[in-house]
N, C-alpha and C. Protein backbone atom coordinates (compact mmCIF):
# COMPACT_ATOMS: atom_id res chain seq x y z
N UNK A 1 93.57 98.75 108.19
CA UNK A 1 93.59 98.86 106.74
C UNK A 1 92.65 97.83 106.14
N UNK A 2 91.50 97.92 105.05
CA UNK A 2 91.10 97.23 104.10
C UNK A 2 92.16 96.25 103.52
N UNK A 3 91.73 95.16 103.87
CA UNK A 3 92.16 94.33 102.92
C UNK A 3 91.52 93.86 101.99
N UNK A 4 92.31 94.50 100.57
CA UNK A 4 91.19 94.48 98.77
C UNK A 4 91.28 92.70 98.77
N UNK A 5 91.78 91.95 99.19
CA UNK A 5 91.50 90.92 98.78
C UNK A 5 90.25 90.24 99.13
N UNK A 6 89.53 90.81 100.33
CA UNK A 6 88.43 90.56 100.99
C UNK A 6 87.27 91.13 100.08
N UNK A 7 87.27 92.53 99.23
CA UNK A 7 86.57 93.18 98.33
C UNK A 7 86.28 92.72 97.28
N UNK A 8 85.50 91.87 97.32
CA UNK A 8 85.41 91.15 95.68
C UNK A 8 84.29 92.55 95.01
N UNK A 9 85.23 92.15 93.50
CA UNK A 9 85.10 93.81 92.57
C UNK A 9 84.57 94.58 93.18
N UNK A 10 86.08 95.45 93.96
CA UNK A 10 85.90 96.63 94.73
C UNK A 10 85.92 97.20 93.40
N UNK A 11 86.65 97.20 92.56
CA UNK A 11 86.58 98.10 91.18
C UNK A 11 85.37 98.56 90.55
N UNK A 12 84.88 97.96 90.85
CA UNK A 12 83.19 97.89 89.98
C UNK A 12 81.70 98.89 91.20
N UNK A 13 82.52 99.04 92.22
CA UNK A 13 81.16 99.48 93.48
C UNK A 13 81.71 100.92 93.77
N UNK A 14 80.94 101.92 93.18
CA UNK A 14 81.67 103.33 93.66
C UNK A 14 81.40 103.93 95.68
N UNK A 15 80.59 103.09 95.81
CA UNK A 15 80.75 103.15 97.71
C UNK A 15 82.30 102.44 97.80
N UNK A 16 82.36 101.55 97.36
CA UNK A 16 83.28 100.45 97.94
C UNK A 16 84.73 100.87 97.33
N UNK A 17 85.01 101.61 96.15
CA UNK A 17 85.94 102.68 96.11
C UNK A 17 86.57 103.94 96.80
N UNK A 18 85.26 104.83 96.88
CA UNK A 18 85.55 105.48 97.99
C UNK A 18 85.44 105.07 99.65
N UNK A 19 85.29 103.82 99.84
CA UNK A 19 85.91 103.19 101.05
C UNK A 19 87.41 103.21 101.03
N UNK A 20 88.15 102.58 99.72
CA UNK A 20 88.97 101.99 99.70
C UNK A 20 90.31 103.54 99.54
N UNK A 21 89.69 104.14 99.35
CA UNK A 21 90.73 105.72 98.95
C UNK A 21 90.66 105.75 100.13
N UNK A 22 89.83 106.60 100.79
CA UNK A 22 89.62 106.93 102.48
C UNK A 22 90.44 106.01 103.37
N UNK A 23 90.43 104.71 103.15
CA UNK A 23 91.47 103.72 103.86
C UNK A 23 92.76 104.44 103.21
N UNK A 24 93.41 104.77 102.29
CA UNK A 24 94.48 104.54 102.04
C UNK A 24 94.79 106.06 102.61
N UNK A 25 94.08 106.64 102.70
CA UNK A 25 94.15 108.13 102.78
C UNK A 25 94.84 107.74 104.54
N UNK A 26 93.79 107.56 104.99
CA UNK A 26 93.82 107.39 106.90
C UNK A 26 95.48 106.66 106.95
N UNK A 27 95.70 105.52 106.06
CA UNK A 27 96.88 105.23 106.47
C UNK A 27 98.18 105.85 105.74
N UNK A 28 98.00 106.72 104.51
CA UNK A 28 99.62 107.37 104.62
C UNK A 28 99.47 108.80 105.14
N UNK A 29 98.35 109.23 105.47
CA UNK A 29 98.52 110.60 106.48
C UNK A 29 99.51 110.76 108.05
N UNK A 30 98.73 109.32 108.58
CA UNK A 30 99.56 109.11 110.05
C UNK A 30 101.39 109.27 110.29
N UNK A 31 102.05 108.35 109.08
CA UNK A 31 103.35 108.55 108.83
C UNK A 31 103.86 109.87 108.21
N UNK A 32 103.17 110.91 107.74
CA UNK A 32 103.78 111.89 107.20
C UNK A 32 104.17 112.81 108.01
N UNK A 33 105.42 113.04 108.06
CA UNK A 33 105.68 114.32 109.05
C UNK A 33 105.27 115.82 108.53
N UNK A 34 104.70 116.36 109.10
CA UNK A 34 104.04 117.67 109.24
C UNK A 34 104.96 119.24 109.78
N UNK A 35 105.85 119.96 109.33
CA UNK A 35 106.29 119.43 108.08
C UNK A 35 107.52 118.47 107.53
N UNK A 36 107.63 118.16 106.33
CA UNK A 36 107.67 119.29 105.33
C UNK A 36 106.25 118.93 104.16
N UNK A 37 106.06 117.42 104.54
CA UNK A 37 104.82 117.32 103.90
C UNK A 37 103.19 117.82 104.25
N UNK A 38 102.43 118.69 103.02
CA UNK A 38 101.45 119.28 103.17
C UNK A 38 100.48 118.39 102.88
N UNK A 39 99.35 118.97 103.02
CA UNK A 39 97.86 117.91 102.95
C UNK A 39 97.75 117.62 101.14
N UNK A 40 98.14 118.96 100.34
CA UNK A 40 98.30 118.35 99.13
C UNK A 40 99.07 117.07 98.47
N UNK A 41 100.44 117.24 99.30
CA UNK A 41 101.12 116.04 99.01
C UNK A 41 100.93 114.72 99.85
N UNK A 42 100.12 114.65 101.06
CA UNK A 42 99.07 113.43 101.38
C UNK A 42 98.36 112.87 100.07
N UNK A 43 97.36 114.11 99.57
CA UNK A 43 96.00 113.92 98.63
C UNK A 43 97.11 113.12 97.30
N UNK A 44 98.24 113.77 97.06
CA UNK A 44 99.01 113.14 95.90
C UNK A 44 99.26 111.67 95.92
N UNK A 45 100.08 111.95 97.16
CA UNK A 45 100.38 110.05 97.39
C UNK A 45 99.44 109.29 97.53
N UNK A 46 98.46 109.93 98.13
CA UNK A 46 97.10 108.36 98.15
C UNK A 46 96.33 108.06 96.64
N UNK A 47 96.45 108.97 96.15
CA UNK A 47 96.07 108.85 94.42
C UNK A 47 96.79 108.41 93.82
N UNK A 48 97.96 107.98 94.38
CA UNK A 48 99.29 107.44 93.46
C UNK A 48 99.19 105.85 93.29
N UNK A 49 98.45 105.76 95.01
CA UNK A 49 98.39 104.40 95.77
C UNK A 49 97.10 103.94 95.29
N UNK A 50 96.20 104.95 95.34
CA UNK A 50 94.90 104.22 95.06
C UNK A 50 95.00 103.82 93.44
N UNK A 51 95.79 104.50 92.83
CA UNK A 51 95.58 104.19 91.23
C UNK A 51 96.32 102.62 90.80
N UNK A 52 97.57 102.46 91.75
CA UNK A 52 98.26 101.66 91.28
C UNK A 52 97.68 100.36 92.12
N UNK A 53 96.81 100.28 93.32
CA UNK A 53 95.77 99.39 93.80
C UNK A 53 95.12 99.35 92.58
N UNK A 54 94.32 100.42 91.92
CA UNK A 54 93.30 99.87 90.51
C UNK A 54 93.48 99.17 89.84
N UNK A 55 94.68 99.35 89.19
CA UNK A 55 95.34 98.74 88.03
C UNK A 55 95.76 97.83 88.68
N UNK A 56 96.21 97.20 89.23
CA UNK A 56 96.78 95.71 89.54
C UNK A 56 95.53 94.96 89.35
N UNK A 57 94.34 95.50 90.56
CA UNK A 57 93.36 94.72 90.85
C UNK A 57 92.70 94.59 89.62
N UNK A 58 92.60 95.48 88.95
CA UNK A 58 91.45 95.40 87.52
C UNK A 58 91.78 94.43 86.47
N UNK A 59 93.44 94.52 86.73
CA UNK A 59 94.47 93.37 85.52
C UNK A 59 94.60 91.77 85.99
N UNK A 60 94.25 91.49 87.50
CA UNK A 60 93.81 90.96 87.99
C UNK A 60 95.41 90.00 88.88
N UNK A 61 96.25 91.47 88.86
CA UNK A 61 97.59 91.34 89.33
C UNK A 61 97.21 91.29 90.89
N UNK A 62 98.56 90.70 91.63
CA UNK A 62 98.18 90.58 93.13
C UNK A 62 99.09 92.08 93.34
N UNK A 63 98.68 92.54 94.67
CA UNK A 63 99.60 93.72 95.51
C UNK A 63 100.30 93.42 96.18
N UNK A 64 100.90 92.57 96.39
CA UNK A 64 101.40 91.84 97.49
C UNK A 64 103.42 92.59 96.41
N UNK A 65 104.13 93.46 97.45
CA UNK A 65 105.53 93.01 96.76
C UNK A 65 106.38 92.65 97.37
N UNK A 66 107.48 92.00 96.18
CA UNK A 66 108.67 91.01 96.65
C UNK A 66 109.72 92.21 96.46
């Protein structure tokens, strides 16, 4: 997995975004059991993940949770 803390303004580099989706993608595909979850609801959850990675990082919140 990418670690965004290593990415200085990944927010700002559209390569370095779509690095950072594709990472998140590769890692919640592996855990999904097949079925009942479909590739749509992969594509959902990593957009869920990648958005709420944005917004922390852009607000300049850490990801780290307690």
């Amino acid at each position: 997995m990418i670690l965004l803390a290593r990415l200085h303004d990944w927010t700002k580099n559209t390569a370095t975004q779509a690095e950072v989706h594709v990472a998140i993608l590769d890692t919640v595909r592996v855990p999904l059991p097949r079925p009942p979850f479909t590739e749509d609801d992969t594509e959902t959850l990593t957009d869920q993940v990648y958005d709420y990675a944005w917004q922390r990082t852009a607000n300049g919140q850490s990801l780290h949770v307690t």
